[in-house]
C-alpha atoms as a PDB file:
ATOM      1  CA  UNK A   1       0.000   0.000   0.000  1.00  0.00           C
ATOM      2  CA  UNK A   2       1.195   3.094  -0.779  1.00  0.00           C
ATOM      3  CA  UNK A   3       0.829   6.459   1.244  1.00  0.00           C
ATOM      4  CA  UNK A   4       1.355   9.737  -0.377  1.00  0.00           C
ATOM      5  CA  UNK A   5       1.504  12.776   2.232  1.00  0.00           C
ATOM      6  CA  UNK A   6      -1.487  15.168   2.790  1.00  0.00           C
ATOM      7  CA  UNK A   7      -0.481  18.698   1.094  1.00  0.00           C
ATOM      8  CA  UNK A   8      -1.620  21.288   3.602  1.00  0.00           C
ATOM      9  CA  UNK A   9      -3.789  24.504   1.891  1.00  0.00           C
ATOM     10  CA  UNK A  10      -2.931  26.468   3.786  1.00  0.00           C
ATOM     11  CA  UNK A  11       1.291  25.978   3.195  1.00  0.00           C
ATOM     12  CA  UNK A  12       1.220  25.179  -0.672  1.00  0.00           C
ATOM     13  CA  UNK A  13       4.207  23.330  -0.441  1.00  0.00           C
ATOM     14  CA  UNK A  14       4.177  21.308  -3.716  1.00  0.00           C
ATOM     15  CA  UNK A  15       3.123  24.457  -5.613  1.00  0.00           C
ATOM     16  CA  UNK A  16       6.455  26.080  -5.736  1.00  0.00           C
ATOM     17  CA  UNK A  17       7.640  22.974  -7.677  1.00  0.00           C
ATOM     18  CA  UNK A  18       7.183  22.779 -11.972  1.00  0.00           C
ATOM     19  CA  UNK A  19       7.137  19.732 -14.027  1.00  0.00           C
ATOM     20  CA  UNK A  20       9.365  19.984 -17.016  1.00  0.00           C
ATOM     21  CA  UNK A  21       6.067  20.493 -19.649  1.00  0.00           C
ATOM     22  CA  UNK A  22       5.126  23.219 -17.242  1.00  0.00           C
ATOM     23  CA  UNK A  23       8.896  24.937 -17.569  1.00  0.00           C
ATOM     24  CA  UNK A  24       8.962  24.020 -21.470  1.00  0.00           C
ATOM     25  CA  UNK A  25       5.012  25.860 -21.935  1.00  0.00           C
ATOM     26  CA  UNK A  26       7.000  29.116 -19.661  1.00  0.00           C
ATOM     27  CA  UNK A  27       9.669  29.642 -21.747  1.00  0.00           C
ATOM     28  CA  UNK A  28       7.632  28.871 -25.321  1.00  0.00           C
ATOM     29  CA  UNK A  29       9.641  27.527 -27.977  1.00  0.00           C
ATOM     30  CA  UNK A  30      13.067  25.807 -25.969  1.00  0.00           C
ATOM     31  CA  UNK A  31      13.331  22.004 -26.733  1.00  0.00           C
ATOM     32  CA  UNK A  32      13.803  19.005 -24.279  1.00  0.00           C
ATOM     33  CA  UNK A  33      17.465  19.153 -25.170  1.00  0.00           C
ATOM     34  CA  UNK A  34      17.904  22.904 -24.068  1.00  0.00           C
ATOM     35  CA  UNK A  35      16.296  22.387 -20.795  1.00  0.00           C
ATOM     36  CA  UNK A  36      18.165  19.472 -20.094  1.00  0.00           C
ATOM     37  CA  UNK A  37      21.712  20.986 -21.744  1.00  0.00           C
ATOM     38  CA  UNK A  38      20.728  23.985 -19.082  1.00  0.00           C
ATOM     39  CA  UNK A  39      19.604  21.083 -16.367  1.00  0.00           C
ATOM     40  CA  UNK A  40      22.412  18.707 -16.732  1.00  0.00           C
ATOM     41  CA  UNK A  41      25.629  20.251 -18.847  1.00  0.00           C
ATOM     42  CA  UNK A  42      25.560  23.617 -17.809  1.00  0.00           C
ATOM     43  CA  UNK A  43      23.813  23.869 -13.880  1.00  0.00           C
ATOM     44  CA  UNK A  44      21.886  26.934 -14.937  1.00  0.00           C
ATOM     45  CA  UNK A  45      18.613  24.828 -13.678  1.00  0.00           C
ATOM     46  CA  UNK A  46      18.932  22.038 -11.097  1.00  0.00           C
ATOM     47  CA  UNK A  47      16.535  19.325 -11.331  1.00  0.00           C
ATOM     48  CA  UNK A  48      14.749  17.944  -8.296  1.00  0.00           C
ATOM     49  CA  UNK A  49      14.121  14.293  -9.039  1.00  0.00           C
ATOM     50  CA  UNK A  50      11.164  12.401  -7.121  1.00  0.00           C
ATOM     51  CA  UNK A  51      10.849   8.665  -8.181  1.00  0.00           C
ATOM     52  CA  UNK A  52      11.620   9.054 -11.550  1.00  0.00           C
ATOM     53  CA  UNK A  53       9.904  12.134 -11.739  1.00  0.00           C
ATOM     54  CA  UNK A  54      11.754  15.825 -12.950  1.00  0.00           C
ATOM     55  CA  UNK A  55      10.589  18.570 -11.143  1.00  0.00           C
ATOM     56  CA  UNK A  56      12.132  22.255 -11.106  1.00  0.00           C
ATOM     57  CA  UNK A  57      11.586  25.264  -8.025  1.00  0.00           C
ATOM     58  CA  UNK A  58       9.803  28.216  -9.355  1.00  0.00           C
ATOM     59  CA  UNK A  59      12.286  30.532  -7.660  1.00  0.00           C
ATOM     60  CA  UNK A  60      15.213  28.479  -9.995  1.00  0.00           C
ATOM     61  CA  UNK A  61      13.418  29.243 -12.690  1.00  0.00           C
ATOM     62  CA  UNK A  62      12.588  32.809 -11.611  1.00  0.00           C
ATOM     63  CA  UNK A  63      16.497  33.446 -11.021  1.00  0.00           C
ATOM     64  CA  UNK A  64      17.564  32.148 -14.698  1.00  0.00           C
ATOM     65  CA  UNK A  65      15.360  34.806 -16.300  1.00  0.00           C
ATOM     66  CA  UNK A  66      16.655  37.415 -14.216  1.00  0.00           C
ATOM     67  CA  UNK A  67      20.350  36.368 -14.407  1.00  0.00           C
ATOM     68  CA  UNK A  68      20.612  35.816 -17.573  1.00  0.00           C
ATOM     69  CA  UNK A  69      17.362  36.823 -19.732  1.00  0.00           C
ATOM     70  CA  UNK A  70      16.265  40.638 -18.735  1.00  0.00           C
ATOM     71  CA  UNK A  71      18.528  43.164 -19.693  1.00  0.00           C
ATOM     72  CA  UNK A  72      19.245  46.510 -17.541  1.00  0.00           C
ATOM     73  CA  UNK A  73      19.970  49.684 -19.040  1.00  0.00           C
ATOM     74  CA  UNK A  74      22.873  51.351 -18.321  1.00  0.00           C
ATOM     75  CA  UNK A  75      21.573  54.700 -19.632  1.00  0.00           C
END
């Protein structure tokens, strides 16, 4: 029998995590091989595996847009 844990409303804990289709459908248009080149080759994205799941923290994702995707001035 297998138990899988109660996820609290209140806390949202499994919320801050994305599968890889949802991180593919954010960025539009990368392939499998550039999220796992960014995943795997180049640590830009650490994966979070579960069973043989692939997950990815929101805030991971969050940080590679803003390190390396949006641009600042420097007018």
């Amino acid at each position: 029998m297998i138990h899988t844990p109660k996820i609290d409303k209140d806390k949202r804990e499994l919320s801050e995590l994305m599968s890889r289709e949802d991180v593919l459908s954010h960025f539009r248009g990368i392939s499998k091989t550039t999220l796992y080149r960014w995943s795997m080759l180049e640590g830009k994205l650490p994966p979070i595996r579960i069973n043989r799941r692939v997950w990815y923290k929101r805030d991971d994702v969050n940080k590679l847009v803003e390190n390396n995707y949006l641009s600042n001035p420097t007018t």
